[in-house]
Protein backbone atom coordinates (compact mmCIF):
# COMPACT_ATOMS: atom_id res chain seq x y z
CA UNK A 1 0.00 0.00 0.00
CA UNK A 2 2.80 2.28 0.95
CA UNK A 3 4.17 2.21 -2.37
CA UNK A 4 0.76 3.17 -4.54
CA UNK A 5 0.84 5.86 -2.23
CA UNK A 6 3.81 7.10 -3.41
CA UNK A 7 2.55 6.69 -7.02
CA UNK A 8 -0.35 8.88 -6.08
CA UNK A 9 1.55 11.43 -4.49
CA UNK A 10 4.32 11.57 -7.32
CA UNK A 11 1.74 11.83 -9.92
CA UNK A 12 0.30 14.60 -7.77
CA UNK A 13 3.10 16.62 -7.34
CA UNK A 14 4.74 15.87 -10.99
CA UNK A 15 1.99 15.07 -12.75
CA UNK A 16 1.42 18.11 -14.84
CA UNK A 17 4.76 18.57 -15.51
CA UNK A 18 5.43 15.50 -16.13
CA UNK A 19 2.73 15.15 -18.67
CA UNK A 20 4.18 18.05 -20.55
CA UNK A 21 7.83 16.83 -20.62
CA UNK A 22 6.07 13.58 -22.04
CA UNK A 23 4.37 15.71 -25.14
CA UNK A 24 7.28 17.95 -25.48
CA UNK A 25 9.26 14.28 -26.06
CA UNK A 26 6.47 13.12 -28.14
CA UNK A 27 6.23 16.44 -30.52
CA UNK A 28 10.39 15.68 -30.55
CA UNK A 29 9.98 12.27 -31.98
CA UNK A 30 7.46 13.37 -34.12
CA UNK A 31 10.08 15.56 -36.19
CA UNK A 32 13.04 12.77 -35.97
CA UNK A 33 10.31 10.19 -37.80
CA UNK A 34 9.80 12.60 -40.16
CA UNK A 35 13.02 13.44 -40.78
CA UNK A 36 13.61 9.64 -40.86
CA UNK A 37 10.56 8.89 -43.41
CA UNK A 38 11.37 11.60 -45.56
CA UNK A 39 15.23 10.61 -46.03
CA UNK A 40 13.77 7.17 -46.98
CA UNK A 41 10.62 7.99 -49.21
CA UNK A 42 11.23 7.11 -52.98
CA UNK A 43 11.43 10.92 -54.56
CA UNK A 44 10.11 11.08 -58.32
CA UNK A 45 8.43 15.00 -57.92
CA UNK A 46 9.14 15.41 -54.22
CA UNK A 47 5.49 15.99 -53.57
CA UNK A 48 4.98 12.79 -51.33
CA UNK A 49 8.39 13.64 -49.43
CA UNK A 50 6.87 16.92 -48.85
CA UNK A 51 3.86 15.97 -47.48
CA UNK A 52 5.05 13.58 -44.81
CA UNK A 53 4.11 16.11 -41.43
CA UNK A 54 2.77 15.73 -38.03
CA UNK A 55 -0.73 15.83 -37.02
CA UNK A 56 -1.30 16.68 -33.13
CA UNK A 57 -4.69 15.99 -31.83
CA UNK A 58 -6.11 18.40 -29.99
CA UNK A 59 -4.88 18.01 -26.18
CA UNK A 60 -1.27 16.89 -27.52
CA UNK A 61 -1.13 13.46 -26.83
CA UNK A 62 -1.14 11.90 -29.91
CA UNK A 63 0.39 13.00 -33.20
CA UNK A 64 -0.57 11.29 -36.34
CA UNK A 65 2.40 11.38 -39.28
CA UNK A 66 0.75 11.57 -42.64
CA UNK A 67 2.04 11.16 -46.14
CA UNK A 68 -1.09 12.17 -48.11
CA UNK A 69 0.34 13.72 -51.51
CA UNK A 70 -2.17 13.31 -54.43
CA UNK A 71 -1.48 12.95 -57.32
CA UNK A 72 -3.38 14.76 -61.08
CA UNK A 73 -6.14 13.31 -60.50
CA UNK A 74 -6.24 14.05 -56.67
CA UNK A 75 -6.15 10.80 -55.13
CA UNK A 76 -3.66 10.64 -52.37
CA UNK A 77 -0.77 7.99 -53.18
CA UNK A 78 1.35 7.82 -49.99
CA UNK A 79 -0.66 4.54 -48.94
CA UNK A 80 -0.12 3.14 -52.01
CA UNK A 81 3.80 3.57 -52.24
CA UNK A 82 3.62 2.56 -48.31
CA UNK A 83 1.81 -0.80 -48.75
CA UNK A 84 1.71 -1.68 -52.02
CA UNK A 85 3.74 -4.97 -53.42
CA UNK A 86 3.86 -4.08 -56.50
CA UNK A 87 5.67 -0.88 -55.79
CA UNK A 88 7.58 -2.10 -52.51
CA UNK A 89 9.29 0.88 -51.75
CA UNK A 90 7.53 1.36 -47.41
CA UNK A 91 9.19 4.42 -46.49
CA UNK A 92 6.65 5.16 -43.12
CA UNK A 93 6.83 1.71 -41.32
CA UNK A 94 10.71 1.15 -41.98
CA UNK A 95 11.84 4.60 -40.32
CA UNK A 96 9.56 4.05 -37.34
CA UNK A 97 11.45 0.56 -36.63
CA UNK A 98 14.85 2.17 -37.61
CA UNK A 99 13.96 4.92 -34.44
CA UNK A 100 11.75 3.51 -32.23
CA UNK A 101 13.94 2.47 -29.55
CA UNK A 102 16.02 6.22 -29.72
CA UNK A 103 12.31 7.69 -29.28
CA UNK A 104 11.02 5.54 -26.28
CA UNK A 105 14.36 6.61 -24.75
CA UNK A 106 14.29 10.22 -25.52
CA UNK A 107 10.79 9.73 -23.43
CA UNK A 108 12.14 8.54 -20.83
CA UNK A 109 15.17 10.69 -20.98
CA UNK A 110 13.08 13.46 -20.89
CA UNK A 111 10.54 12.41 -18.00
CA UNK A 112 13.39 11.33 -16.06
CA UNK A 113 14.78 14.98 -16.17
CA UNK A 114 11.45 16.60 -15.45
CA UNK A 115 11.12 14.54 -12.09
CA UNK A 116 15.03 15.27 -11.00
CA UNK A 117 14.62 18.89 -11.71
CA UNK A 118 11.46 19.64 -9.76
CA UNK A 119 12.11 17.39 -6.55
């Protein structure tokens, strides 16, 4: 018992902060996959390497990375080059598992610097 009161009363006292450090982290690995995605997407105009960008929702907490370039006819083709196998060239998927271990620890990194800070 002793220690989920100390649980409570850390996420009490760091909690806001805390939560901030944690979307300041996330809005940080949000740029390094994009930087990652785009240094991997195949480049014929540059249109779908240009369209590769973060979406935050509302509060923060989640940010959605699009590729949504259309094409003439204005049907978006970043899905297509993604997943198809007839094309093969995944640019999205590939640079999340090149950096997702550097982002969890940048997360932690950064929590862990929050909590030291404001003891």
């Amino acid at each position: 018992m002793a220690r989920a009161m100390n649980v409570r009363r850390i996420l009490e006292q760091y909690g806001e902060r805390a939560a901030t450090a944690a979307k300041e982290a996330l809005a940080d690995n949000a740029e390094t996959l994009i930087e990652e995605a785009r240094s991997r997407v195949p480049v014929r105009t540059g249109r779908l390497r240009d369209s590769i960008r973060a979406l935050p929702s509302a509060n923060g907490t989640r940010i959605k990375i699009v590729a949504d370039a259309k094409n003439e006819q204005g049907q978006a083709y970043g899905a297509v080059v993604e997943y198809s196998p007839k094309i093969n060239e995944p640019f999205l998927y590939p640079a999340f598992y090149a950096k997702h271990e550097e982002m969890i620890e940048h997360v932690k990194e950064k929590l862990k610097l929050e909590l030291r800070r404001n003891r």
